[in-house]
Protein backbone atom coordinates (compact mmCIF):
# COMPACT_ATOMS: atom_id res chain seq x y z
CA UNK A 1 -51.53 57.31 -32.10
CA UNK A 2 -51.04 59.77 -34.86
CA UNK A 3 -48.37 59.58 -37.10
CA UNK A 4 -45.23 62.15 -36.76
CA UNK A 5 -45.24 64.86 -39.09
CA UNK A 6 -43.54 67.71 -38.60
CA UNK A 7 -44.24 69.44 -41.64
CA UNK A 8 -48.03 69.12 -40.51
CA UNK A 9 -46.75 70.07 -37.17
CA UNK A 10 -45.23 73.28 -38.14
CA UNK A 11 -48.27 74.37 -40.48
CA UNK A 12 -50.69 74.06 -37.61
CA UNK A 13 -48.71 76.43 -35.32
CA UNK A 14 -49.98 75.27 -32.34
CA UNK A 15 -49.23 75.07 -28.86
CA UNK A 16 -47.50 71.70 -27.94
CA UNK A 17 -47.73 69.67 -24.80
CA UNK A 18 -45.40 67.38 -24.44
CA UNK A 19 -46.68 64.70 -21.69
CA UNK A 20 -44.45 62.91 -18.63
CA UNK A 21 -45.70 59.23 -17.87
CA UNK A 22 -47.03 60.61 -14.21
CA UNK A 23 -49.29 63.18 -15.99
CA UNK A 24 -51.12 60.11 -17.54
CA UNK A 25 -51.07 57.86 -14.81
CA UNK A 26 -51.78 61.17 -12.42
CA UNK A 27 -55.09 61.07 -14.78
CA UNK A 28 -56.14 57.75 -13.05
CA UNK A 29 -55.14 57.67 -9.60
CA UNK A 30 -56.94 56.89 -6.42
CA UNK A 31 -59.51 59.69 -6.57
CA UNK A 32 -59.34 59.83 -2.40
CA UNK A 33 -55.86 61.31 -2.28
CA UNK A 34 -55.98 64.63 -0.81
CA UNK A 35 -53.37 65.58 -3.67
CA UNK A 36 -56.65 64.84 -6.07
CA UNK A 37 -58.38 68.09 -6.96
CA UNK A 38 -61.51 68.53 -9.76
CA UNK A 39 -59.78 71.72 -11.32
CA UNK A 40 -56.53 69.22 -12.71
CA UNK A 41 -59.52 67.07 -13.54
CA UNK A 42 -61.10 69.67 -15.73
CA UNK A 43 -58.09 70.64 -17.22
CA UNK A 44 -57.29 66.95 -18.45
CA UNK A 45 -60.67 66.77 -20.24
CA UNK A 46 -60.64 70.39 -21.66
CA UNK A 47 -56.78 69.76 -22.81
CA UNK A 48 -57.82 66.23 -24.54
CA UNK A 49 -60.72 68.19 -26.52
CA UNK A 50 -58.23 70.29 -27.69
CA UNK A 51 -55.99 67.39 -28.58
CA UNK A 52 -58.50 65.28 -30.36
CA UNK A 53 -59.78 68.44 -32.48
CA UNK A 54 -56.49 67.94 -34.30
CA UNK A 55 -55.86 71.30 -34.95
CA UNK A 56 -55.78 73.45 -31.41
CA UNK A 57 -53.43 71.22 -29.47
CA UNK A 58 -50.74 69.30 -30.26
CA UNK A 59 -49.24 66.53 -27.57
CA UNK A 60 -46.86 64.41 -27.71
CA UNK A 61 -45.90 61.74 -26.48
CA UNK A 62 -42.60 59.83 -25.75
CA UNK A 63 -41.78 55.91 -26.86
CA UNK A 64 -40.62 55.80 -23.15
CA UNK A 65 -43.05 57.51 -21.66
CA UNK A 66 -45.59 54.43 -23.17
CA UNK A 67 -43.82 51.88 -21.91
CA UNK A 68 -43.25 53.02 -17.95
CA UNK A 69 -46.89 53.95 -18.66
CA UNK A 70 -47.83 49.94 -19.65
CA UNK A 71 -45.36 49.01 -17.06
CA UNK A 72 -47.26 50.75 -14.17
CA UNK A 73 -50.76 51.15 -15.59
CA UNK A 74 -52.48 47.84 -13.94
CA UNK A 75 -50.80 48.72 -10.45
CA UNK A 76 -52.44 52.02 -10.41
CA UNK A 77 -56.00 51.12 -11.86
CA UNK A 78 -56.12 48.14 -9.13
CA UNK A 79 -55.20 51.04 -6.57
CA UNK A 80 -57.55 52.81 -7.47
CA UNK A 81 -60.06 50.36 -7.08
CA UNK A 82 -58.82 49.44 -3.70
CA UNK A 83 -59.56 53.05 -2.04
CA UNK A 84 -62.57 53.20 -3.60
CA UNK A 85 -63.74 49.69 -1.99
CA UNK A 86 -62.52 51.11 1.37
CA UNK A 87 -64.11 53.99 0.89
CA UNK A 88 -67.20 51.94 0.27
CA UNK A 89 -66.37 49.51 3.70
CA UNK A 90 -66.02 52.89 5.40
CA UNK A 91 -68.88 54.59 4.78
CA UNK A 92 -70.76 51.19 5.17
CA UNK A 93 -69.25 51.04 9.06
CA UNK A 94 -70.56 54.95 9.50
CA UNK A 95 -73.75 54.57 8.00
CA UNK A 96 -74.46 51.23 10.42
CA UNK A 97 -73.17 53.74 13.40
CA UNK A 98 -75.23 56.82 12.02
CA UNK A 99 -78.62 54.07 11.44
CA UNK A 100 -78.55 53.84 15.62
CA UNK A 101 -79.08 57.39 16.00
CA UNK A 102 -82.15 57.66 13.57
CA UNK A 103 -80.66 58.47 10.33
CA UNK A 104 -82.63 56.67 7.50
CA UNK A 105 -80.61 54.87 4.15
CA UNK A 106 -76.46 54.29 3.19
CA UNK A 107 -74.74 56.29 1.54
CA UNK A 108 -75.46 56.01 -2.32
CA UNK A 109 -72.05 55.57 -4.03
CA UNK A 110 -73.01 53.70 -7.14
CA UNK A 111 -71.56 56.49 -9.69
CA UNK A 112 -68.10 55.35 -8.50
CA UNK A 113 -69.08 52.07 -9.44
CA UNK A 114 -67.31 52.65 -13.08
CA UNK A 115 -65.02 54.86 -11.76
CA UNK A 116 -61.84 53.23 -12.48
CA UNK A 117 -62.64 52.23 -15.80
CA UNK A 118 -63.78 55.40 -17.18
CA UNK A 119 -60.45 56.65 -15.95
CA UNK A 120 -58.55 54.74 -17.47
CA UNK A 121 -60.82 55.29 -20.78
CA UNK A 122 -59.35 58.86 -20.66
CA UNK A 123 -55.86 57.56 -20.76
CA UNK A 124 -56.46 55.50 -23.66
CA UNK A 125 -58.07 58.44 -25.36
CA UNK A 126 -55.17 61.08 -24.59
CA UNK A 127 -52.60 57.62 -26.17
CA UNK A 128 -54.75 57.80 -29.13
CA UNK A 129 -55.09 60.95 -30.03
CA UNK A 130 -51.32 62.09 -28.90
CA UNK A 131 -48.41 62.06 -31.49
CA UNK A 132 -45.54 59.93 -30.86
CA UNK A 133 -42.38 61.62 -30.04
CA UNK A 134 -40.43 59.09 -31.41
CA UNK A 135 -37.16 57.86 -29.31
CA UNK A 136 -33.39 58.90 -32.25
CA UNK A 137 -31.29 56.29 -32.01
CA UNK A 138 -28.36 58.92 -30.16
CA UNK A 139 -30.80 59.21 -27.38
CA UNK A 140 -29.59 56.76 -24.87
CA UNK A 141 -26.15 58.46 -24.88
CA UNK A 142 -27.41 61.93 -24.66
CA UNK A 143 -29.26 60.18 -21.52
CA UNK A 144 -26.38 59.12 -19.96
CA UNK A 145 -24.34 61.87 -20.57
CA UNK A 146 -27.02 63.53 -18.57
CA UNK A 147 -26.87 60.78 -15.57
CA UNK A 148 -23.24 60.63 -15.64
CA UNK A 149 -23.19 64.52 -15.17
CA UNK A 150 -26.10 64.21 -12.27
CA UNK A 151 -27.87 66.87 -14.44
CA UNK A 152 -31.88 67.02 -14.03
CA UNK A 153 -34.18 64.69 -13.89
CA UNK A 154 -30.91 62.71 -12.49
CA UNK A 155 -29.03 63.24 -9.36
CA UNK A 156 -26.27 61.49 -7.14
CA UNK A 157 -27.66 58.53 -5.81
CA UNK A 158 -30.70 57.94 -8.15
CA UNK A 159 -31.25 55.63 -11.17
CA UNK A 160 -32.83 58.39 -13.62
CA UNK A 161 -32.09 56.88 -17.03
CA UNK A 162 -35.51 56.31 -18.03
CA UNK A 163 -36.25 60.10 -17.08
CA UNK A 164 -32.91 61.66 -18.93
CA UNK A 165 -34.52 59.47 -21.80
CA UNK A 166 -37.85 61.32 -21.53
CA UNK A 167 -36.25 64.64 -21.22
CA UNK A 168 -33.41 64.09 -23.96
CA UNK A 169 -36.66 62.75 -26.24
CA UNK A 170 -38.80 65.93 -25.98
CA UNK A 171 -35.73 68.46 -26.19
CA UNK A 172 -34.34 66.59 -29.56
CA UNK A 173 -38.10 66.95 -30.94
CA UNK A 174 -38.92 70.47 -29.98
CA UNK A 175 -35.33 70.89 -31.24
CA UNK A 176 -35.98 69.61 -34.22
CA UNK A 177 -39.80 71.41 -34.17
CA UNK A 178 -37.95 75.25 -33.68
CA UNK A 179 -35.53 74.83 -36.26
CA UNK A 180 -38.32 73.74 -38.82
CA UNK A 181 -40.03 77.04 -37.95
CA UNK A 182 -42.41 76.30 -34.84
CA UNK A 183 -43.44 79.34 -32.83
CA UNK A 184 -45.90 78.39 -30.41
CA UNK A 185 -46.18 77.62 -26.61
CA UNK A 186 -44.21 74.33 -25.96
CA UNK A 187 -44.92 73.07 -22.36
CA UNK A 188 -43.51 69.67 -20.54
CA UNK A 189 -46.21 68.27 -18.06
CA UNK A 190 -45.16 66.66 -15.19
CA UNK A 191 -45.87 65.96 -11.44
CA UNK A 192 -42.70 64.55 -10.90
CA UNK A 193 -41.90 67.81 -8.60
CA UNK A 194 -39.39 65.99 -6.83
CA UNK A 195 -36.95 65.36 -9.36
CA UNK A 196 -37.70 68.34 -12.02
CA UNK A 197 -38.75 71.01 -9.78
CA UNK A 198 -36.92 73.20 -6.71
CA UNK A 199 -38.82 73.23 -3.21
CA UNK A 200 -41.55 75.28 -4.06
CA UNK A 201 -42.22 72.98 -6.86
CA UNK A 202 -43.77 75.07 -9.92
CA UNK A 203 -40.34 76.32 -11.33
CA UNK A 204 -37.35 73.85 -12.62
CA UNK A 205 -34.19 73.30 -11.42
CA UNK A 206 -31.79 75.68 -12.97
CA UNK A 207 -29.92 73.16 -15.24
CA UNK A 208 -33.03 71.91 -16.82
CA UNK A 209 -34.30 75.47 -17.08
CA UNK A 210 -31.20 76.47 -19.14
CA UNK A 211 -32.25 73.54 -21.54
CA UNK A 212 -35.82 74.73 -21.81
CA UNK A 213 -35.32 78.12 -22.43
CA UNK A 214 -33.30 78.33 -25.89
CA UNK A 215 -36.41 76.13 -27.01
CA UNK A 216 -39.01 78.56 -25.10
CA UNK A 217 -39.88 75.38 -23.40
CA UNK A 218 -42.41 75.68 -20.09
CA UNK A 219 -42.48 73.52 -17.49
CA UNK A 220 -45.74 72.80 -15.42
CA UNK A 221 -46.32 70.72 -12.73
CA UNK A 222 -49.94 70.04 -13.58
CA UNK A 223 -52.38 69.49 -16.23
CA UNK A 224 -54.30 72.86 -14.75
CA UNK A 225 -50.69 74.64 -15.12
CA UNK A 226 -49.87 73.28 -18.61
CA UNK A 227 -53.54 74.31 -19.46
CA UNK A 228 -52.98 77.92 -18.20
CA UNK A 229 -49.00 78.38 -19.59
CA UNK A 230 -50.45 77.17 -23.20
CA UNK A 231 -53.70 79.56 -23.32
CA UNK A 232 -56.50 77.52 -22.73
């Protein structure tokens, strides 16, 4: 990861994305979901050029947000490999079935073969190239403040401290960011629709909202979304 510096920051002027641990697990997922679609694909590659040019797109990226992402990272790659081998079985079963009836060869699914791994390639490349938004030591009480409250990401019911650590993180660093002069887009990535978003899932729930928008802070619920709200 790069280094913090938000004199550097503020000289480069531009746009900031500010990234949830689902948007980079999201970026590896079972590619057979029917939630999977190529133009959030796209949008992850075209948004990590930007990042790793080092002068069009700034992201960054929370302490907590890269540990739930090593906590869950293994899980999801060896999910991902699982649907692809029963995509693989399945296929296998039709072909056998379609072979009776005169068709001629399997199905050829040998580019998924590396699948997974260049997946989770990406991920490492968006961790190294991201800037960490490093975790202030009154964070944890501004979190629970924020749980106590049931104020978005938490609710009544829910254990949401690592996600009030997240959001307190990125609000205290854009905070921080605005005061020192920054004037560009600011977005906060996240598929996490459930807890951030109301039922129609691309807007935020009002109480978050009213935290965003003293910072002109956006909130998108994919990497397409953040990719169109910052101008790419």
């Amino acid at each position: 990861m790069r280094l913090f510096d938000l004199g550097g920051i503020i000289a480069l002027n531009a746009p900031v994305l500010c990234l949830d641990t689902c948007s980079l697990l999201d970026m590896m997922r079972d590619p057979t979901r029917d939630t999977v679609r190529e133009p959030e694909r796209r949008a992850v590659h075209d948004l990590l050029t930007a990042v790793e040019g080092g002068s069009a797109l700034v992201a960054l990226v929370a302490d907590q947000v890269v540990a739930e992402f090593d906590d869950h990272a293994d899980e999801i790659e060896k999910e991902a490999g699982r649907a692809l081998q029963k995509l693989r079985d399945d296929l296998a079963r039709i072909d056998a079935v379609a072979a009776v009836y005169g068709s001629r060869g399997p199905t050829d699914l040998s580019h998924l073969d590396d699948h997974v791994t260049r997946a989770r390639r990406v991920v490492g490349r968006w961790l190294a190239a991201a800037t960490p938004a490093v975790q202030a030591t009154h964070i944890p009480g501004s979190a629970w403040i924020r749980v106590t409250k049931a104020r978005t990401p938490a609710r009544k019911g829910k254990e949401s401290m690592k996600d009030c650590v997240v959001i307190e993180t990125y609000l205290d660093v854009v905070r921080s960011l605005r005061s020192a002069g920054l004037k560009s887009k600011v977005a906060f990535v996240s598929s996490n629709k459930k807890d951030y978003a109301v039922e129609t899932g691309s807007t935020l729930r009002p109480d978050l909202a009213a935290d965003f928008h003293p910072l002109g802070m956006e909130y998108a619920p994919n990497m397409a979304a953040a990719k169109h709200l910052l101008g790419f």
